[in-house]
Protein backbone atom coordinates (compact mmCIF):
# COMPACT_ATOMS: atom_id res chain seq x y z
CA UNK A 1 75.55 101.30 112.32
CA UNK A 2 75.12 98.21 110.00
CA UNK A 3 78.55 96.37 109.13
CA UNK A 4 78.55 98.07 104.92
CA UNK A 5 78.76 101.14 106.92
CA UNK A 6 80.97 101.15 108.90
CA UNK A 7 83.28 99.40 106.33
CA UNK A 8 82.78 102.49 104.28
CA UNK A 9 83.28 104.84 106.83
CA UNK A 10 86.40 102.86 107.70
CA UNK A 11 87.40 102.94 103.43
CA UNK A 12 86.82 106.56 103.49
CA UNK A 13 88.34 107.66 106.93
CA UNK A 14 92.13 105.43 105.29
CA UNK A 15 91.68 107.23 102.33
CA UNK A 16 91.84 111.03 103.37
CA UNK A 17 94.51 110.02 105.82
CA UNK A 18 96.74 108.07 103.71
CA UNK A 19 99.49 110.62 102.53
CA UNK A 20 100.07 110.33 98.52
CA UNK A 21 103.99 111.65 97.18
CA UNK A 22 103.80 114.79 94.71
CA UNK A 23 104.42 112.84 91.79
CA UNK A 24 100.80 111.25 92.28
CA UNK A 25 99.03 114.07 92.08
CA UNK A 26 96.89 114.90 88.64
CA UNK A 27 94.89 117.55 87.63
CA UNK A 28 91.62 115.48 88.00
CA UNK A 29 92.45 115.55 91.62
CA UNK A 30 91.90 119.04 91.84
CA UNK A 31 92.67 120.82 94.76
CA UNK A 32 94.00 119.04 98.34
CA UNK A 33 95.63 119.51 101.11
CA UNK A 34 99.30 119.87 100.73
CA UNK A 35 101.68 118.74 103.84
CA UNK A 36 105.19 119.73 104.84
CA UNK A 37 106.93 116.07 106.73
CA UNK A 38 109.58 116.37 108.79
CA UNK A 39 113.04 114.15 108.62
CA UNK A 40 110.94 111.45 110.58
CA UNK A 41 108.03 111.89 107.55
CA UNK A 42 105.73 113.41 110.17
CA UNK A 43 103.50 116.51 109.29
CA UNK A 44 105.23 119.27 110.50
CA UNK A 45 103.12 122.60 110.11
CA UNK A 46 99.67 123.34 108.72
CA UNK A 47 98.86 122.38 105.16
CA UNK A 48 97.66 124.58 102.13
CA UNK A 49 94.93 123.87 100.22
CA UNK A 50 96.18 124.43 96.20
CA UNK A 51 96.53 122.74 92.90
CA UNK A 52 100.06 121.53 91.70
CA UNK A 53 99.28 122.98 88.44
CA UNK A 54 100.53 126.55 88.63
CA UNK A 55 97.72 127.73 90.64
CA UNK A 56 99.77 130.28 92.48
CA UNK A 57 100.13 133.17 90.34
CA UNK A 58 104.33 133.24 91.85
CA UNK A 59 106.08 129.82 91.24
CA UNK A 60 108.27 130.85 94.26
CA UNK A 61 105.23 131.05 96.05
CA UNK A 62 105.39 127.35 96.35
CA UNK A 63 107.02 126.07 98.77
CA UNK A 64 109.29 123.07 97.84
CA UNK A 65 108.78 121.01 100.90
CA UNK A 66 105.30 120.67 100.47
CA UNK A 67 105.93 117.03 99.15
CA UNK A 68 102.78 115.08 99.87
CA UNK A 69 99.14 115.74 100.13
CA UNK A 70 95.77 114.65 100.90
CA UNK A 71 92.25 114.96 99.47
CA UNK A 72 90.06 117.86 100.92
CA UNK A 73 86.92 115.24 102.46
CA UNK A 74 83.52 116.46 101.15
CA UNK A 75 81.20 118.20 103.03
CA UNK A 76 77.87 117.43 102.09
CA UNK A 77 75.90 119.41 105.09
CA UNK A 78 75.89 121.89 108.27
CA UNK A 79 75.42 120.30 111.55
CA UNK A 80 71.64 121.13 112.69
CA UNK A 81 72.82 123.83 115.64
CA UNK A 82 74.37 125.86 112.51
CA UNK A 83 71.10 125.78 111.27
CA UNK A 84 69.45 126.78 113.69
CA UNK A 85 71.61 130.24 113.57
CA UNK A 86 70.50 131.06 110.35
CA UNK A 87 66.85 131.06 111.26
């Protein structure tokens, strides 16, 4: 893998694992994944994947504690053996 490669692999990798608060999240971002931290600001339990903009239909429905959150990577293709099943 040639060097601008890797160094965007790298860029890409620190930016869907770097943890943004609430208060950074916009409606441009659309939706991401939304993380519960513990007292030690680890993750703590599985995220949900939902819009901070009223999205669920019950505002008790969201849950307070889900404080920071993540972008959802892109997916741009299948893996050829899960093509291969569709044939």
């Amino acid at each position: 893998m040639s060097e601008h490669k890797t160094t965007d692999a790298a860029r890409e990798l620190s930016r869907l694992a770097t943890l943004r608060p609430r208060a950074e999240w916009h409606e441009d971002h659309g939706p991401v994944l939304w993380h519960h931290l513990d007292q030690h600001g680890r993750i703590c339990e599985a995220p949900i994947v939902a819009r901070d903009d009223g999205e669920l239909e019950d505002a008790e429905a969201w849950p307070d504690y889900f404080t920071h959150w993540s972008p959802l990577p892109y997916v741009n293709h299948l893996p050829e053996a899960a093509h291969a099943s569709e044939a």
